[in-house]
Protein backbone atom coordinates (compact mmCIF):
# COMPACT_ATOMS: atom_id res chain seq x y z
CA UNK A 1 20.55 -2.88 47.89
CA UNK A 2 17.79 -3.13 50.46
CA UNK A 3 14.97 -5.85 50.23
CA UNK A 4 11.88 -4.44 49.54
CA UNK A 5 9.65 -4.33 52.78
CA UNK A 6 6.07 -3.35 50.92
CA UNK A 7 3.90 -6.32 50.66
CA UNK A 8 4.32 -8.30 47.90
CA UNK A 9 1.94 -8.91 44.54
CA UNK A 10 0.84 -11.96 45.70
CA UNK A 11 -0.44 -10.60 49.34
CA UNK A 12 -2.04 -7.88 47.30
CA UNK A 13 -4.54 -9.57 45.54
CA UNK A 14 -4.64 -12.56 47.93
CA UNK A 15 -6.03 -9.84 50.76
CA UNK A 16 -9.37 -8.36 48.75
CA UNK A 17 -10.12 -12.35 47.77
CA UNK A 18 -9.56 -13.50 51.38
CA UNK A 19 -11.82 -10.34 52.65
CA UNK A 20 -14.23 -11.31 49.83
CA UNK A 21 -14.58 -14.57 50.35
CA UNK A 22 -14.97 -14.32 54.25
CA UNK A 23 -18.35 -12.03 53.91
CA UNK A 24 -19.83 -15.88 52.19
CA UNK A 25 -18.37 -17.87 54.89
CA UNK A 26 -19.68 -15.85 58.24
CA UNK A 27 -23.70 -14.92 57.37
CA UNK A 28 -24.40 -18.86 56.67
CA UNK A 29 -26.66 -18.75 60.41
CA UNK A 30 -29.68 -18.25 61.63
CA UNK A 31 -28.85 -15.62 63.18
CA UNK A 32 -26.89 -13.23 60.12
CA UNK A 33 -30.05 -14.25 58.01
CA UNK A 34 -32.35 -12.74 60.46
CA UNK A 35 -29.49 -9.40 61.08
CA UNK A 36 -29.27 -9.30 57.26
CA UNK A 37 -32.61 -9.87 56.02
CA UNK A 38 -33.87 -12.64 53.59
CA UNK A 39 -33.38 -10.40 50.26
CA UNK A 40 -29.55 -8.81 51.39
CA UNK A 41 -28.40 -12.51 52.22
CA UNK A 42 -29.48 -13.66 48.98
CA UNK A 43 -27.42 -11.23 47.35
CA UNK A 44 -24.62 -11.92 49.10
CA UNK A 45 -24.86 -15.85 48.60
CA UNK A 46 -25.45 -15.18 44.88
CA UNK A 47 -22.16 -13.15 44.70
CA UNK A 48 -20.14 -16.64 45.24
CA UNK A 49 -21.19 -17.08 41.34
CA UNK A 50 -19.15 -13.68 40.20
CA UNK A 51 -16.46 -15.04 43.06
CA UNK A 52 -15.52 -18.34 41.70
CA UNK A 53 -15.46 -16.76 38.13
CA UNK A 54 -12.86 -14.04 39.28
CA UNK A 55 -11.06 -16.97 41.13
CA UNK A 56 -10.53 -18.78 38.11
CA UNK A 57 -9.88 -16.05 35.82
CA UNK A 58 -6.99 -15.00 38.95
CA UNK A 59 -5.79 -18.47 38.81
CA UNK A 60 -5.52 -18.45 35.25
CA UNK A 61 -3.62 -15.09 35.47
CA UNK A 62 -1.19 -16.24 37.95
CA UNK A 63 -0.17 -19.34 36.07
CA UNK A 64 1.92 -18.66 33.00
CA UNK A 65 2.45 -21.46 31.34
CA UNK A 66 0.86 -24.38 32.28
CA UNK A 67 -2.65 -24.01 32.07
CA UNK A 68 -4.50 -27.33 32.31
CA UNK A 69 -4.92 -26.71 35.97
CA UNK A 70 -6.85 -24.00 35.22
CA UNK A 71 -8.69 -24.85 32.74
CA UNK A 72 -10.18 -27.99 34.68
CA UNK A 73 -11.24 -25.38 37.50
CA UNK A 74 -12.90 -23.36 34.88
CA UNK A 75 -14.43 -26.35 33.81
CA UNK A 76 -15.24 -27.43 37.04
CA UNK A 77 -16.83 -24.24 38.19
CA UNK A 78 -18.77 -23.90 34.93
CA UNK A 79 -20.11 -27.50 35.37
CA UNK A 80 -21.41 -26.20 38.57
CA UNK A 81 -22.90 -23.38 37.56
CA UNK A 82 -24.47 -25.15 34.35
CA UNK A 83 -26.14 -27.20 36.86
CA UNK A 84 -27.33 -24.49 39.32
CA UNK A 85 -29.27 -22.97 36.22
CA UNK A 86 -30.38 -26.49 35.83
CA UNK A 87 -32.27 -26.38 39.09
CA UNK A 88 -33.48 -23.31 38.87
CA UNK A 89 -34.91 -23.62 35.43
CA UNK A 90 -36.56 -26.91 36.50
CA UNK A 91 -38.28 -25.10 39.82
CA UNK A 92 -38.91 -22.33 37.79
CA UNK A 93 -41.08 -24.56 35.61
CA UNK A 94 -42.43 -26.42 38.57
CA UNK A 95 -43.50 -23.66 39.78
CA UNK A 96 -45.56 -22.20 36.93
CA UNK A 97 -46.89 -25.54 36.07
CA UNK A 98 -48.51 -25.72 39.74
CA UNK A 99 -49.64 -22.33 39.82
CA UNK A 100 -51.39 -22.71 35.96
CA UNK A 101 -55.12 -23.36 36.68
CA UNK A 102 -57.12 -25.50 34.27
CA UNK A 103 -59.52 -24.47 32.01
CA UNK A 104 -62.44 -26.41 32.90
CA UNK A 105 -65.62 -26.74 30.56
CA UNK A 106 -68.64 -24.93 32.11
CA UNK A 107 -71.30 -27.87 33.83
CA UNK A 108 -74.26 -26.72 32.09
CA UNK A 109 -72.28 -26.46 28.55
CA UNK A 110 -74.95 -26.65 25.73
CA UNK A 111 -73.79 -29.88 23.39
């Protein structure tokens, strides 16, 4: 019997990931911000969230029976995400706090 010479499972899905993962790792200069524009650049930096999901959930996949590995990833990445909403909650509220204008009596107020 001849070996197989297809690629394998593991190149399979290893090849879209690797592809994926490369679009994060090239537009981090000046110069792909500029070429990609402020709002397209945040999209694709905001994609690494829905990346390191699908990483973990691949991990967990590949892994049949012990699964404490990943599991700590998962808890790992979820740690890090818990704390990116963090920030962003926190500047959210930052920012609405400095841009609310108070309500200041009138000078010549009749008592």
């Amino acid at each position: 019997m001849a070996p197989e010479t297809g690629p394998s499972a593991s190149s399979c899905s290893l090849s879209p990931s690797l592809r994926f993962a490369s679009f994060f790792a090239s537009p981090s200069s000046a110069a792909w911000i500029r070429r990609l524009g402020g709002r397209r650049w945040r999209i694709l930096h905001r994609a690494i969230y829905i990346s390191a999901c699908c990483g973990v959930v691949h991990y967990y996949w590949l892994v049949k029976s012990a699964v404490i590995r990943p599991l700590f990833y998962a808890a790992l990445v979820g740690m890090l995400l818990a704390w990116r909403v963090g920030e962003w909650l926190l500047r959210r509220r930052r920012t609405a706090l400095a841009n609310a204008v108070p309500q200041r009596a009138p000078i010549n107020a009749s008592r």
